[in-house]
N, C-alpha and C. Protein backbone atom coordinates (compact mmCIF):
# COMPACT_ATOMS: atom_id res chain seq x y z
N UNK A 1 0.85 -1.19 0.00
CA UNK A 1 0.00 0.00 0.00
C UNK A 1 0.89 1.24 0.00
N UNK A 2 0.37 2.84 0.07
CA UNK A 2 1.02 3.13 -0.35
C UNK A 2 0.28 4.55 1.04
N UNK A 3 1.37 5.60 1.27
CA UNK A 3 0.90 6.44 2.33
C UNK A 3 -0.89 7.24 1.98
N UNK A 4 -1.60 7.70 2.85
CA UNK A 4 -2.65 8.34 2.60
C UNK A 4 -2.94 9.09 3.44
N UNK A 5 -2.61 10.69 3.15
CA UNK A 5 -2.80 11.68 3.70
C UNK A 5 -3.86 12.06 4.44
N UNK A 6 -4.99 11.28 4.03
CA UNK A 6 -5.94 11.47 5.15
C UNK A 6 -6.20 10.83 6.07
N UNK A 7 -5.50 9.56 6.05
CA UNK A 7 -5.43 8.83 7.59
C UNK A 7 -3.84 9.48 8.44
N UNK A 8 -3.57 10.37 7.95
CA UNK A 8 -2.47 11.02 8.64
C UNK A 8 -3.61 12.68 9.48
N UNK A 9 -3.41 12.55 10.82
CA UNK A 9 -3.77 14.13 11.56
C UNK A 9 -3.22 14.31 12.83
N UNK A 10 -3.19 15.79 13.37
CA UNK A 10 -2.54 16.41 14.04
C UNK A 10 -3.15 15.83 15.06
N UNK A 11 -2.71 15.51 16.14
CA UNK A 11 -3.21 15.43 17.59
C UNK A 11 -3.06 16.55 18.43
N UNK A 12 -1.79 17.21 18.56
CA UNK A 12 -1.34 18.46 19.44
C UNK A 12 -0.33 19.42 18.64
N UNK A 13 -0.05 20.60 18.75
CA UNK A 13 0.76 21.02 17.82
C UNK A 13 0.82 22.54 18.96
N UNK A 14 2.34 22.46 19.23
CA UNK A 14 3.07 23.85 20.14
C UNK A 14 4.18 24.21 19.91
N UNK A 15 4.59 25.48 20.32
CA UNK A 15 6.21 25.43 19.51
C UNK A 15 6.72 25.01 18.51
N UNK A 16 6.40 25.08 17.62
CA UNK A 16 7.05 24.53 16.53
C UNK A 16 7.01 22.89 16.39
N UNK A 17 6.41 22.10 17.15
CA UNK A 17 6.38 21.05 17.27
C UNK A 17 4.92 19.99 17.05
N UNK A 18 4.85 19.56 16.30
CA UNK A 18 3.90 18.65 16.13
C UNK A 18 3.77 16.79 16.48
N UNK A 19 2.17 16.49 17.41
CA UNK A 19 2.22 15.18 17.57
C UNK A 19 1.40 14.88 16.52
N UNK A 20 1.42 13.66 15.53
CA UNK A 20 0.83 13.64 14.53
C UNK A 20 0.31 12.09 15.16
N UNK A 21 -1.00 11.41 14.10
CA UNK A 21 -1.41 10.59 14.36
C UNK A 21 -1.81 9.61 12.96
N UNK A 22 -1.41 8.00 12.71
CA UNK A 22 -1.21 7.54 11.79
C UNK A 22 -1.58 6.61 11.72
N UNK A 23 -2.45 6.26 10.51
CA UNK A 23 -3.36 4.51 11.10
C UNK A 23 -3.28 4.33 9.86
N UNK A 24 -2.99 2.61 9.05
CA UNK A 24 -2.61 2.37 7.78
C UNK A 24 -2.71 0.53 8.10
N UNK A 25 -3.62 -0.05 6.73
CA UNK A 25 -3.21 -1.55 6.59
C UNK A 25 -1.72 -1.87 6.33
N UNK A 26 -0.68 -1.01 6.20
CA UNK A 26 0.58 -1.26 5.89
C UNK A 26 1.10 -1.78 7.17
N UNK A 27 2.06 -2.87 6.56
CA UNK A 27 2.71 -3.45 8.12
C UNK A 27 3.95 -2.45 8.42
N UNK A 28 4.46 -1.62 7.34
CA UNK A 28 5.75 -1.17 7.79
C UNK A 28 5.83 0.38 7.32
N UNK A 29 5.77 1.60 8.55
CA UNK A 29 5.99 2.71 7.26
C UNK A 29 7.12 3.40 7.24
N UNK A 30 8.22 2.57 7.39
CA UNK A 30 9.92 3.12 7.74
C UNK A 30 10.82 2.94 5.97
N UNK A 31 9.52 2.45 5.26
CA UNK A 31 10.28 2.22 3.92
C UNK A 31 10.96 3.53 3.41
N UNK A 32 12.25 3.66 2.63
CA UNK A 32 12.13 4.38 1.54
C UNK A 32 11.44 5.57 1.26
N UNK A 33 11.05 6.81 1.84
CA UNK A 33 10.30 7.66 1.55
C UNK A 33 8.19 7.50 1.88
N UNK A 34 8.44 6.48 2.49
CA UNK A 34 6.45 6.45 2.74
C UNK A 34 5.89 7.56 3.26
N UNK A 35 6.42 8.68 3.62
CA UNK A 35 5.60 9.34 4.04
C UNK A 35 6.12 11.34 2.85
N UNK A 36 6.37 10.90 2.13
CA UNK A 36 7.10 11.79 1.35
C UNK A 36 6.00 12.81 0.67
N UNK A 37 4.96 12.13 0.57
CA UNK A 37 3.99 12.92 0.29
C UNK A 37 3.26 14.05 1.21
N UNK A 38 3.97 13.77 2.34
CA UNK A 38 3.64 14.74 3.68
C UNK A 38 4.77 15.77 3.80
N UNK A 39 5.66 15.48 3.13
CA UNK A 39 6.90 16.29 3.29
C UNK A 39 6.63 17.86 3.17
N UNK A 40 5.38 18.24 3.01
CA UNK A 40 5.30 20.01 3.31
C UNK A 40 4.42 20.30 4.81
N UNK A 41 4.27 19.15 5.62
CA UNK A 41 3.87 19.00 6.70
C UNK A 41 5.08 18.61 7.41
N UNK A 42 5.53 17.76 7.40
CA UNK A 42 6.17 16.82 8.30
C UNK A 42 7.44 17.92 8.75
N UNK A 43 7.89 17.84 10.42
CA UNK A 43 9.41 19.21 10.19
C UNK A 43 10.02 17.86 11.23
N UNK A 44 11.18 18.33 10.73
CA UNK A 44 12.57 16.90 12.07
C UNK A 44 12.41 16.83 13.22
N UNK A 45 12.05 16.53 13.73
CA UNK A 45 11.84 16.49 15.59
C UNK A 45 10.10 16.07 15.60
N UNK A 46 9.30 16.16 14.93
CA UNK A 46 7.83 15.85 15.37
C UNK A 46 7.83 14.22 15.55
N UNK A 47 6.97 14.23 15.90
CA UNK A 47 6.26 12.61 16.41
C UNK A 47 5.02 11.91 15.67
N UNK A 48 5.30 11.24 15.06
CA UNK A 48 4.08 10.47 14.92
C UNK A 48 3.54 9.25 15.57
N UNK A 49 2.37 9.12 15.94
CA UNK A 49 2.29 7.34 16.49
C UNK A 49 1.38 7.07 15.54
N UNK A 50 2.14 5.89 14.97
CA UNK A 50 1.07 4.97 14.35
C UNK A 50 0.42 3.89 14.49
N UNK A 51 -0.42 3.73 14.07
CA UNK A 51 -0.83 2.38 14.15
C UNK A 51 -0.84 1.35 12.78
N UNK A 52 -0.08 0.98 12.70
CA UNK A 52 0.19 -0.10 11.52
C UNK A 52 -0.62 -1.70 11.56
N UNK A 53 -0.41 -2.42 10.52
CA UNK A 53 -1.29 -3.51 10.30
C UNK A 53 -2.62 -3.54 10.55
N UNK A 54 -3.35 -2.32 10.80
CA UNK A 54 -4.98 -2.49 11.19
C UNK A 54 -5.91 -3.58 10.69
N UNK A 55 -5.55 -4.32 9.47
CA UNK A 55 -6.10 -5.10 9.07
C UNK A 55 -5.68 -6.64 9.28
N UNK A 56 -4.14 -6.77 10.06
CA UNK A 56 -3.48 -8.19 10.39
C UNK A 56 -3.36 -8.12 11.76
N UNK A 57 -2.04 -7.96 12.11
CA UNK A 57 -1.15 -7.97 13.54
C UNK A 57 -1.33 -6.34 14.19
N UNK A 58 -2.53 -5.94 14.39
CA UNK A 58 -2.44 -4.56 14.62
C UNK A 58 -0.66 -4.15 15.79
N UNK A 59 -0.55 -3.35 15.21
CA UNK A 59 0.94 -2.38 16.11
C UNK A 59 0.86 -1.34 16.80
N UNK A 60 1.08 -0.53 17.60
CA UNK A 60 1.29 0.81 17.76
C UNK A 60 2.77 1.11 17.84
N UNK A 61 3.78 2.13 17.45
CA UNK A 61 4.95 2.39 17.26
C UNK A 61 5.06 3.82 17.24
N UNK A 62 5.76 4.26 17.72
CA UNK A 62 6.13 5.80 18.25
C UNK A 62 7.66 6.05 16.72
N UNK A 63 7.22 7.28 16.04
CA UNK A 63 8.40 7.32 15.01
C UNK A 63 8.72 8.96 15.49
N UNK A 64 9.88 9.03 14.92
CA UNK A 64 10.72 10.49 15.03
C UNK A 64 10.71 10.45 13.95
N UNK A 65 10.24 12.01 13.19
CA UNK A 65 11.17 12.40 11.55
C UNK A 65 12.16 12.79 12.13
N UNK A 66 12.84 12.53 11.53
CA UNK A 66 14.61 12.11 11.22
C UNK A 66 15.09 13.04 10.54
N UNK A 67 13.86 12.77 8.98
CA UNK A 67 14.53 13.78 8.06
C UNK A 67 13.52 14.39 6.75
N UNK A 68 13.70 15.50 6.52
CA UNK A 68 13.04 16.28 5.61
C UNK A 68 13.65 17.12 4.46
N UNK A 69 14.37 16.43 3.75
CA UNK A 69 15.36 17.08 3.04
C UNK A 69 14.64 17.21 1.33
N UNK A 70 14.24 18.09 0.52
CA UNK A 70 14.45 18.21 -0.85
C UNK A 70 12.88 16.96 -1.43
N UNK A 71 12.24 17.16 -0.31
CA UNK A 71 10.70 16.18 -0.16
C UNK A 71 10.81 14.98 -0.31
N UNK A 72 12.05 14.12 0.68
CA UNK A 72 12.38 12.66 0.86
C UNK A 72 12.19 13.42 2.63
N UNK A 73 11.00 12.21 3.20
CA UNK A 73 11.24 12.06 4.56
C UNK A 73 11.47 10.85 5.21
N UNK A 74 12.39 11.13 6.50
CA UNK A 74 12.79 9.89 7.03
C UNK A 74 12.04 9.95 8.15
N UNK A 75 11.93 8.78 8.79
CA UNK A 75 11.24 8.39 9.85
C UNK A 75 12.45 7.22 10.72
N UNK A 76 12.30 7.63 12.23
CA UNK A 76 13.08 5.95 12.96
C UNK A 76 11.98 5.74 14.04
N UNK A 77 12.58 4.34 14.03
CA UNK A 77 11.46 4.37 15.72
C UNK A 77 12.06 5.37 16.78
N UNK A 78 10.54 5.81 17.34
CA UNK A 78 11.35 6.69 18.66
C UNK A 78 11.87 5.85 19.72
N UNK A 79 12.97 6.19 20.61
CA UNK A 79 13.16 5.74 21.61
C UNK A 79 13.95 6.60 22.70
């Protein structure tokens, strides 16, 4: 599958900082650019939690953008 901006929304947003919120049948969204289409939203330091596999092994996973460079974004798990 592939990212969808409308299951992506803000939960809290202060300082310059945004908690975002993310629910997707995808088991994994650390691929390669998955969230690249958000890249005029997304800034380095925000948070997203998602919830992945909604349709298998549901997940919840805490990600950091990483990175926002030239509209390639990175994501890691937070920890």
């Amino acid at each position: 599958m592939t990212f969808k901006t409308s299951d992506l929304s803000v939960l809290a947003y202060a300082n310059n900082f945004t908690l975002w919120h993310y629910t997707t049948i995808d088991a994994a969204v650390t691929g390669g650019g998955y969230f690249n289409n958000a890249s005029d939203m997304l800034r380095v330091g925000d948070l997203v939690i998602a919830n992945i596999d909604t349709d298998g092994t549901p997940a919840t996973t805490f990600y950091s953008v990483a990175g926002n460079s030239g509209g390639v974004i990175t994501v890691a798990a937070y920890s």
